[in-house]
Protein backbone atom coordinates (compact mmCIF):
# COMPACT_ATOMS: atom_id res chain seq x y z
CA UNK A 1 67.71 50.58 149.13
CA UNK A 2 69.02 47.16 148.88
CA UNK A 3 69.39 44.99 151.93
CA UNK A 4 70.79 41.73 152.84
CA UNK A 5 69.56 39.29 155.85
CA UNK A 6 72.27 36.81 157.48
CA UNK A 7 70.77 34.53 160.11
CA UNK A 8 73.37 32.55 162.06
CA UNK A 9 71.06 29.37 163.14
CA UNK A 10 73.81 29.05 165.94
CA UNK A 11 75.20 25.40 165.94
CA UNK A 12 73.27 24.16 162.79
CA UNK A 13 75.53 21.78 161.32
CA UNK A 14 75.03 19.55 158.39
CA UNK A 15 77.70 16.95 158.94
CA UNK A 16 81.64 16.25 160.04
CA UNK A 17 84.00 17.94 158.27
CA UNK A 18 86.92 15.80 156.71
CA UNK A 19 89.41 17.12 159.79
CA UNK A 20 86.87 15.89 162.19
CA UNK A 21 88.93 13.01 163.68
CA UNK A 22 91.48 15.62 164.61
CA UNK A 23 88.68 16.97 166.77
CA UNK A 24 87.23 13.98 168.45
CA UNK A 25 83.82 14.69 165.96
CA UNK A 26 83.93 11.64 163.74
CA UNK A 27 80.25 11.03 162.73
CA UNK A 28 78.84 13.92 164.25
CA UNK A 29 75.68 15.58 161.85
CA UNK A 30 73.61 17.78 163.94
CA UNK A 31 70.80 18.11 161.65
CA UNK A 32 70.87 14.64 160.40
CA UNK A 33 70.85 12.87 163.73
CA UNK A 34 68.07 15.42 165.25
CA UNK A 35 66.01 14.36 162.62
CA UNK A 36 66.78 10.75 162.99
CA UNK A 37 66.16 11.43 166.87
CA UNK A 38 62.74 12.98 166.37
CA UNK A 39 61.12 10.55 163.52
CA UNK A 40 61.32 13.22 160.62
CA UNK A 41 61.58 17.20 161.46
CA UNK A 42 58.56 19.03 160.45
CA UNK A 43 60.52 21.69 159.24
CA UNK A 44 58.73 22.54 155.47
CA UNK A 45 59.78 26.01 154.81
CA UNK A 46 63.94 25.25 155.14
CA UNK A 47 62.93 22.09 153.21
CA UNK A 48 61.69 24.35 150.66
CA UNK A 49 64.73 26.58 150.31
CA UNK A 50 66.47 23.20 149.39
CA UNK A 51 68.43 22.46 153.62
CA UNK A 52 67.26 18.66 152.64
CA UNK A 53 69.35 19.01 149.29
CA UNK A 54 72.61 20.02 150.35
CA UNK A 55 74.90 17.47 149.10
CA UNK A 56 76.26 14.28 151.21
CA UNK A 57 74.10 15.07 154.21
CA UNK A 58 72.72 12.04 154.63
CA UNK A 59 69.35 13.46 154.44
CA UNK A 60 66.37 13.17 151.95
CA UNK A 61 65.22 15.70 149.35
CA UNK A 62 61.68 15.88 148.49
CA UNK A 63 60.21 18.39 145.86
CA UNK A 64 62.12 21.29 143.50
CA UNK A 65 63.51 24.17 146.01
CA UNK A 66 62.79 27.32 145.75
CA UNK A 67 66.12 28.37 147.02
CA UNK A 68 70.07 27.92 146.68
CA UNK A 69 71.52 25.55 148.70
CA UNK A 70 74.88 24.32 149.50
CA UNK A 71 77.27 24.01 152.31
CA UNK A 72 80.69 25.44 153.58
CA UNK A 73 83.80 24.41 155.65
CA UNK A 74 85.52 25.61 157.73
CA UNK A 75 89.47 27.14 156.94
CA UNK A 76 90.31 27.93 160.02
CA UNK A 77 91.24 25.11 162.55
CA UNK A 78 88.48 25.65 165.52
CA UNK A 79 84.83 25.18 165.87
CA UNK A 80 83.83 27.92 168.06
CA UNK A 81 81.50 30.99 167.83
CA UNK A 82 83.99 33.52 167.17
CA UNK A 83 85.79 31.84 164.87
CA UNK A 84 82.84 30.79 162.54
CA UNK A 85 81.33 34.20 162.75
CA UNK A 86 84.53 36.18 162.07
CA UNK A 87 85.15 33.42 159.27
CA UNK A 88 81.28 34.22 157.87
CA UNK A 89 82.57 37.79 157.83
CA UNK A 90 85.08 37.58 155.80
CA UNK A 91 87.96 37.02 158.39
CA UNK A 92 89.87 33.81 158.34
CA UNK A 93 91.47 33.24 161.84
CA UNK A 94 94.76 31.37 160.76
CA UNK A 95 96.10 31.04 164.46
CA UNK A 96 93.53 29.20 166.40
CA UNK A 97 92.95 31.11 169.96
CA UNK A 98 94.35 29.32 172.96
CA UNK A 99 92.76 26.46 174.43
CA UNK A 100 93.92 25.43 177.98
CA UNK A 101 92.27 22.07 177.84
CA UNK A 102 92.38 20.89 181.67
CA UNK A 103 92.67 23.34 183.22
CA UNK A 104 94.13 27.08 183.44
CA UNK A 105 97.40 27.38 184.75
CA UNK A 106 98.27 28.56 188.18
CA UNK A 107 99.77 31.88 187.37
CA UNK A 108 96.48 32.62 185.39
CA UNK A 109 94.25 31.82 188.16
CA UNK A 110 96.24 33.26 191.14
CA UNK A 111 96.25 36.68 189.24
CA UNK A 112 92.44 36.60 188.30
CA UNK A 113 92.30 35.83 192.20
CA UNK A 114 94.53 39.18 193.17
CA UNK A 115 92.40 41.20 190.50
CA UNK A 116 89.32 40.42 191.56
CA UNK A 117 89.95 40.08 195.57
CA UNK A 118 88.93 37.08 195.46
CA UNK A 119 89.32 33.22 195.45
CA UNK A 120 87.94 31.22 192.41
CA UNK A 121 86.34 27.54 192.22
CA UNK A 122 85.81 24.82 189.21
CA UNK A 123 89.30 25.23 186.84
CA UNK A 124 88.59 22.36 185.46
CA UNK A 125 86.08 21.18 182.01
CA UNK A 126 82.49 20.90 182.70
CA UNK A 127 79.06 21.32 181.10
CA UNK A 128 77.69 24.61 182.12
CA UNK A 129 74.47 23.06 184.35
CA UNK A 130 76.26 20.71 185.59
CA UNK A 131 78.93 22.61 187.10
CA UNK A 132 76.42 24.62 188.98
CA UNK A 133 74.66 21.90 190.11
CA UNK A 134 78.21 20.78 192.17
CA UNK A 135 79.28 23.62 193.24
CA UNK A 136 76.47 26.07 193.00
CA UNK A 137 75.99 25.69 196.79
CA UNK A 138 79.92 26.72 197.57
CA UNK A 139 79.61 29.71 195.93
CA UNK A 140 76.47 30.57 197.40
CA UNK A 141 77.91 29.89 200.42
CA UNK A 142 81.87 31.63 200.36
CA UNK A 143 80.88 33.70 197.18
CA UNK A 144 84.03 32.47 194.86
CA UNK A 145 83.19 32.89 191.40
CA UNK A 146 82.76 29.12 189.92
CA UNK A 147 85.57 28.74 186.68
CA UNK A 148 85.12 26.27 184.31
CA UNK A 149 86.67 25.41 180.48
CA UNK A 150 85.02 23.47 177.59
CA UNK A 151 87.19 21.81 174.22
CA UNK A 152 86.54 25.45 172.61
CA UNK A 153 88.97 28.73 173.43
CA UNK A 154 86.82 29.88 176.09
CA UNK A 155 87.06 30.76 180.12
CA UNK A 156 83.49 30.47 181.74
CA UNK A 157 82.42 32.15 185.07
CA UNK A 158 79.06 31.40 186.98
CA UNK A 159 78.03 33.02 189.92
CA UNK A 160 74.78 33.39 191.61
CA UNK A 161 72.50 36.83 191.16
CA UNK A 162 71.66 37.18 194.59
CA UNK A 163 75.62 37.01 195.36
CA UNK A 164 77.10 38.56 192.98
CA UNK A 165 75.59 41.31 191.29
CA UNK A 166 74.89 41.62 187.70
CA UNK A 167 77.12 44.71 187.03
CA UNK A 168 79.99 43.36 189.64
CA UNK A 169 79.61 39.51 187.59
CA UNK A 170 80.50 41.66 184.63
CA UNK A 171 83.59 43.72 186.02
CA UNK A 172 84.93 40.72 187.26
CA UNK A 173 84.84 38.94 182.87
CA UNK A 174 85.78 42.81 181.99
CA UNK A 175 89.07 41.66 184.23
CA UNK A 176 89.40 37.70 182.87
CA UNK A 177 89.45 39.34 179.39
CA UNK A 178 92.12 41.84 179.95
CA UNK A 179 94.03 38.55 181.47
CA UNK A 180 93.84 36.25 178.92
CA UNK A 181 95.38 38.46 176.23
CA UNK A 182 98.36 37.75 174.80
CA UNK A 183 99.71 34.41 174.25
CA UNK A 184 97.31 33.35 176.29
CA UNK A 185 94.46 34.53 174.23
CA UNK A 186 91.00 33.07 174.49
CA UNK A 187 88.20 34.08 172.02
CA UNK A 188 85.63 34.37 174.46
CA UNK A 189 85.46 35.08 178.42
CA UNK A 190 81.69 34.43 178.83
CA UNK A 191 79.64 35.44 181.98
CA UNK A 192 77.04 33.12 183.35
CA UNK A 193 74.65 33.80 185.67
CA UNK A 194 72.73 31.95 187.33
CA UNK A 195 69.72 31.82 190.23
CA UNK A 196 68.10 29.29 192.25
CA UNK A 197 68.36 27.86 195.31
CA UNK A 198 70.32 24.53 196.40
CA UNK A 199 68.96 21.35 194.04
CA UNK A 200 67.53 23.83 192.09
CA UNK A 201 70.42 26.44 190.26
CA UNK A 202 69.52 26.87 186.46
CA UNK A 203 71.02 29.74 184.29
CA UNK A 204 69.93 33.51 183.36
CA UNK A 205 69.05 34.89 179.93
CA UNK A 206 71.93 37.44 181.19
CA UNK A 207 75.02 35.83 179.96
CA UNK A 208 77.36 37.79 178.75
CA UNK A 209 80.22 37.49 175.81
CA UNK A 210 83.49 39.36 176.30
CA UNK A 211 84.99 38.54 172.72
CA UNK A 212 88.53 39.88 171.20
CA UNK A 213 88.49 42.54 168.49
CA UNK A 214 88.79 40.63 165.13
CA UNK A 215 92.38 40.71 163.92
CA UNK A 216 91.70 41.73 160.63
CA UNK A 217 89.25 43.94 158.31
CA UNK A 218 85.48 41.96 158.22
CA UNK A 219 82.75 42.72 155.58
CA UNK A 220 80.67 44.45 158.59
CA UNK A 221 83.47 46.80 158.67
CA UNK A 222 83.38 47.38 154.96
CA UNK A 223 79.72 48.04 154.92
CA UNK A 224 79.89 50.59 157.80
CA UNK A 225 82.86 52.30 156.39
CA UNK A 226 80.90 52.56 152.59
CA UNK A 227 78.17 54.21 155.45
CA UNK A 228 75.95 51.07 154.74
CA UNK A 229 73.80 50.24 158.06
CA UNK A 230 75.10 47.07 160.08
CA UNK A 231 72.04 46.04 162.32
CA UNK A 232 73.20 43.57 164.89
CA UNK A 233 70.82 41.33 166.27
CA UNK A 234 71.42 38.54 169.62
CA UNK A 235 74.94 38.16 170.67
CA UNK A 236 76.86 39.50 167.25
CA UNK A 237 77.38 42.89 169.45
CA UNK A 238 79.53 40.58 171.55
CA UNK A 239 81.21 38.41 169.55
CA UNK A 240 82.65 41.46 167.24
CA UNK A 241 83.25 43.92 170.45
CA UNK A 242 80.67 46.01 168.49
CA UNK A 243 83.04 46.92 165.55
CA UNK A 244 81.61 47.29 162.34
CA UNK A 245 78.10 47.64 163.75
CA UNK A 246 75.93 50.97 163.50
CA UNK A 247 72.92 49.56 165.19
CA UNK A 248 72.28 46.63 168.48
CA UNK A 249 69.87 45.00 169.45
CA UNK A 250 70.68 42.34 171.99
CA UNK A 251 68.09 39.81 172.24
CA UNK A 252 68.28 37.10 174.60
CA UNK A 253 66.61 34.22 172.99
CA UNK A 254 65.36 32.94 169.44
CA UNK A 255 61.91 34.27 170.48
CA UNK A 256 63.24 37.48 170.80
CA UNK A 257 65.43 37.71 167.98
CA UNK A 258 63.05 36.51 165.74
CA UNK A 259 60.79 39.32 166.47
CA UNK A 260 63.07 41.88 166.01
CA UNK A 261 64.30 40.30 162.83
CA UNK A 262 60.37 40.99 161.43
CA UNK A 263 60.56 44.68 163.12
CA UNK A 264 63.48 45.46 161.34
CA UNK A 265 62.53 43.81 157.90
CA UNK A 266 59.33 46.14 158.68
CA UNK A 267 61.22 49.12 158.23
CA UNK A 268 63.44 50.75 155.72
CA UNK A 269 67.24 50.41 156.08
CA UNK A 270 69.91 49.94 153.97
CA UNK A 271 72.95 47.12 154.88
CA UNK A 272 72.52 44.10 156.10
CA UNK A 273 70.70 42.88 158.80
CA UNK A 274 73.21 40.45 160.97
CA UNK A 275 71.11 38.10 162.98
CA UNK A 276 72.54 35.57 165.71
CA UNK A 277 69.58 32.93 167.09
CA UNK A 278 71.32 31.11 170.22
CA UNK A 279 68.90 28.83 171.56
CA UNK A 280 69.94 26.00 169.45
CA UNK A 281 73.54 26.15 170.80
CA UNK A 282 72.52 27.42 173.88
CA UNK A 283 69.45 25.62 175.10
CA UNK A 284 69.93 22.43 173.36
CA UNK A 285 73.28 21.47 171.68
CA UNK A 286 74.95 21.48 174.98
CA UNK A 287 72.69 20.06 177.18
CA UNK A 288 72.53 16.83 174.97
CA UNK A 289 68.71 17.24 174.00
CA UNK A 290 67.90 16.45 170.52
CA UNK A 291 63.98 16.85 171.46
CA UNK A 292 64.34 20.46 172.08
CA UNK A 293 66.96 21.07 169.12
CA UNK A 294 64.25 19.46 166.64
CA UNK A 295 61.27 21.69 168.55
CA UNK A 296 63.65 24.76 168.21
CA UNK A 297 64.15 24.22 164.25
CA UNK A 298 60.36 23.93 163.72
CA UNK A 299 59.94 26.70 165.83
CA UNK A 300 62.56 29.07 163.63
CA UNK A 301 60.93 26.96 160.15
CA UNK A 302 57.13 28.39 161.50
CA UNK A 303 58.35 32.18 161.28
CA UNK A 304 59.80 31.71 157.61
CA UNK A 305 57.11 32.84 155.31
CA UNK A 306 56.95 35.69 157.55
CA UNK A 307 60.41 36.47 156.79
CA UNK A 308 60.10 35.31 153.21
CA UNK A 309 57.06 38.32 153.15
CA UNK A 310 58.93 40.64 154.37
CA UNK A 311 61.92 41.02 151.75
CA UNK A 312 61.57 43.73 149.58
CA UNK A 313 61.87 42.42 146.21
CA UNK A 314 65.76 43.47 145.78
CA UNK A 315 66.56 41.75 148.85
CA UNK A 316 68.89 38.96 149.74
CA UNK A 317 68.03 36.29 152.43
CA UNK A 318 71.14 33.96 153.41
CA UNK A 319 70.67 31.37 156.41
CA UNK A 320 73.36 29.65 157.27
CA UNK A 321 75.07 28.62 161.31
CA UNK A 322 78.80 29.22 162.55
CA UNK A 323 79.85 25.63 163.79
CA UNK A 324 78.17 22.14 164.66
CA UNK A 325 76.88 20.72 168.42
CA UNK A 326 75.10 17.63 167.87
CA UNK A 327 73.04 16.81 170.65
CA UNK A 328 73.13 13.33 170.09
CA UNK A 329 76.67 12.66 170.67
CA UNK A 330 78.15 11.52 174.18
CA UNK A 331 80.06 15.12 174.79
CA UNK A 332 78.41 18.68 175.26
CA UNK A 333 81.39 20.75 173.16
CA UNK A 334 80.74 22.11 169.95
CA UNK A 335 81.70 19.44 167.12
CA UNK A 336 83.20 20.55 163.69
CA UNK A 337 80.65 20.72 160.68
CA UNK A 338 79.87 21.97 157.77
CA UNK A 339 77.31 24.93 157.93
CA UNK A 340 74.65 25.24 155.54
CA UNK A 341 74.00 28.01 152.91
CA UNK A 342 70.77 28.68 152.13
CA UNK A 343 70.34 31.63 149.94
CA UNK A 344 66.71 33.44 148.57
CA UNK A 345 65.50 36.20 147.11
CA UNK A 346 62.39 37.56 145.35
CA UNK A 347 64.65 38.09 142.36
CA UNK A 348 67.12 35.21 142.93
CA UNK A 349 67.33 31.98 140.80
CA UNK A 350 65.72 29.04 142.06
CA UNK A 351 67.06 25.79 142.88
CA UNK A 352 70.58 26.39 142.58
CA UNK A 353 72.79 24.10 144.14
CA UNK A 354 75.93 25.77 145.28
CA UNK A 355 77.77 22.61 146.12
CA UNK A 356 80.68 22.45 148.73
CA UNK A 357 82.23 25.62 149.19
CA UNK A 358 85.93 25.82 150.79
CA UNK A 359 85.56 28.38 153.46
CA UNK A 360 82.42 30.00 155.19
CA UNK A 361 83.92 33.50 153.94
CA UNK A 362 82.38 32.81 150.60
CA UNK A 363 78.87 34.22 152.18
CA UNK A 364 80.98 37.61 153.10
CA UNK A 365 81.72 38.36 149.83
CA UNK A 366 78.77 37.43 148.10
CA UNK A 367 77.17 39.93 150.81
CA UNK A 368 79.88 42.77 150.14
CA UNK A 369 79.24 41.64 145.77
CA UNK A 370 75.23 42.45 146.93
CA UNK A 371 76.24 45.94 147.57
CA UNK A 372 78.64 46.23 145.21
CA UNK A 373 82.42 46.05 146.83
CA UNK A 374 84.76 43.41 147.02
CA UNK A 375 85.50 41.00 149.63
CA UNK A 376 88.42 39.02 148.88
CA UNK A 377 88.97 36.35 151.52
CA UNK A 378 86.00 34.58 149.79
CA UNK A 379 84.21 33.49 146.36
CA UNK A 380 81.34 35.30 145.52
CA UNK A 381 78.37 33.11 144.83
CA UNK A 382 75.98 36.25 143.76
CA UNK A 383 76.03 35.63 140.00
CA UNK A 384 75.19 31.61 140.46
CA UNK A 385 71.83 32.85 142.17
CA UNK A 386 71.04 36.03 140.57
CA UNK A 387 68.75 36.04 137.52
């Protein structure tokens, strides 16, 4: 049984795309500039599979890799999540999803208002912790669900724990995502708890992604259909609305997730193994804190020989992100990168450098060209890195 290991390092970028001006991302390289930030990241084992090779990075190779290396843009025109995982599937989003910028409109928040009984606060762009910091002690005290936007095609809602339950946090997304459908569609309505008391609000591990179906065929739903297994691990459940997928498992954190990466290489399946590690994004990206981005990556580089031990000698490791969020740069949005592609294997070619590739859907089809299909959205790298 032959199987295949994706991990989305979420937000990993290696440097601004050529379109970045049109985004507001000139100069943005998350990697680079977390390295820069922390002296040098002590990050040997992606060294190793050749990250510090990748062309026009800015950063410095040392030593012959032991991997394939390269990088990827972006087709599409966005730089979110669901975007750069449905274009690492295979499925190039030509119509961006709706941004609202400012604000949503009136007529979009007084009908989220009569659906969910209730008045909403926020409506306007914020980061995540900060918003709750403002008005964290409104909604404690009336209730109203706090609304907020970001640069990316996205409607946030916070509300407490203790005042909102869990399951009622959820209905009330469930209804935001049947509203912003449409012309109006978003990629993502995400939930986001959060607890605390006044001064002292931070955020859940109990977020929750309400994604759109993908608008088109993905190499997850090749595999399944072929009867291949699609183990989804983190948030990929969410961001593909669970289609293509035979298996979940929704960790919460890169602790987590790394974990049940090893369980799963620990047994015997056969498909790929489609792995989503948020904390980068999450934790660090947006909150502006290059410290804990570089402490994240050594953390993830620590666990990679036990990966590397794991693979069965057929297998195919690929390690790659969906988008950019440097942590260094004034803003707290995603910025639009290049994603790396590193690519290993116990009988895979070393030191292959893949060079620039034009879209991210070149890692779908090598993937479906692993098990033997076709993928055609993308260029098969397999026979550059197979002996």
């Amino acid at each position: 049984m032959s199987r295949a290991v994706l991990i989305v390092l979420d937000s990993v970028g290696v440097g601004e795309l050529p379109d970045a001006a049109e985004f507001g991302d000139t100069g943005t390289n998350t990697v680079r500039h977390v390295d820069e930030y922390c002296g040098g990241l002590n990050i040997p084992n992606m060294k190793k599979l050749g990250l510090f090779h990748i062309r026009d990075t800015g950063l410095v190779p040392a030593g012959e890799p032991e991997g394939c290396y390269g990088k990827a843009a972006e087709k599409g025109k966005a730089k979110d999540t669901t975007n750069g995982h449905f274009e690492i599937a295979g499925l190039v989003v030509k119509t961006p999803f709706k941004v609202f910028g400012e604000s949503f409109p009136p007529r979009i928040i007084h009908e989220l208002e009569r659906r969910i009984g209730t008045k909403v606060i926020g409506n306007y762009p914020a980061s995540g912790t900060e918003i709750i910091k403002v008005l964290g002690d409104e909604h404690v005290k009336t209730g109203y669900p706090i609304v907020y936007l970001s640069a990316d095609s996205l409607m946030q809602i916070a509300m407490h724990e203790s005042v909102i339950p869990l399951a009622k946090q959820y209905e009330i997304c469930r209804i935001a995502r049947e509203l912003l459908s449409g012309d109006d569609t978003v990629s993502r309505v995400i939930c986001r708890p959060f607890t605390g008391t006044s001064g002292n609000y931070y955020r859940t591990e109990n977020r929750k992604d309400f994604s759109v179906d993908p608008p088109g065929e993905t190499v997850l739903d090749l595999l399944k259909a072929k009867g291949k297994d699609v183990i989804a691990i983190g948030k990929i459940e969410d961001i593909f609305n669970r289609r293509g997928i035979t298996k979940i498992d929704h960790t919460k954190n890169n602790k987590a997730g790394i974990q049940a990466t090893l369980n799963y290489l620990d047994e015997d399946f056969d498909g790929l193994l489609f792995v989503n590690l948020v904390d980068f994004d999450m934790l660090y990206g947006h909150r502006n804190n290059p410290q804990g981005y570089a402490e994240a990556l050594e953390y993830f580089d620590s666990f990679l020989p036990q990966i590397k031990n794991r693979l069965h000698d057929e297998d195919l490791l690929i390690i790659t992100a969906d988008h950019g969020c440097d942590p260094t740069t004034p803003g707290t949005d995603h910025t639009r990168e290049y994603i790396p592609i590193l690519a290993y294997g116990k009988e895979m070619k070393q030191g292959v450098d893949l060079g620039i590739r034009s879209t991210f859907a070149d890692i779908a089809s090598t993937v479906a060209e692993f098990f033997g299909y076709s993928f055609p959205t993308g260029t098969s790298f397999l026979k550059e890195i197979k002996k």
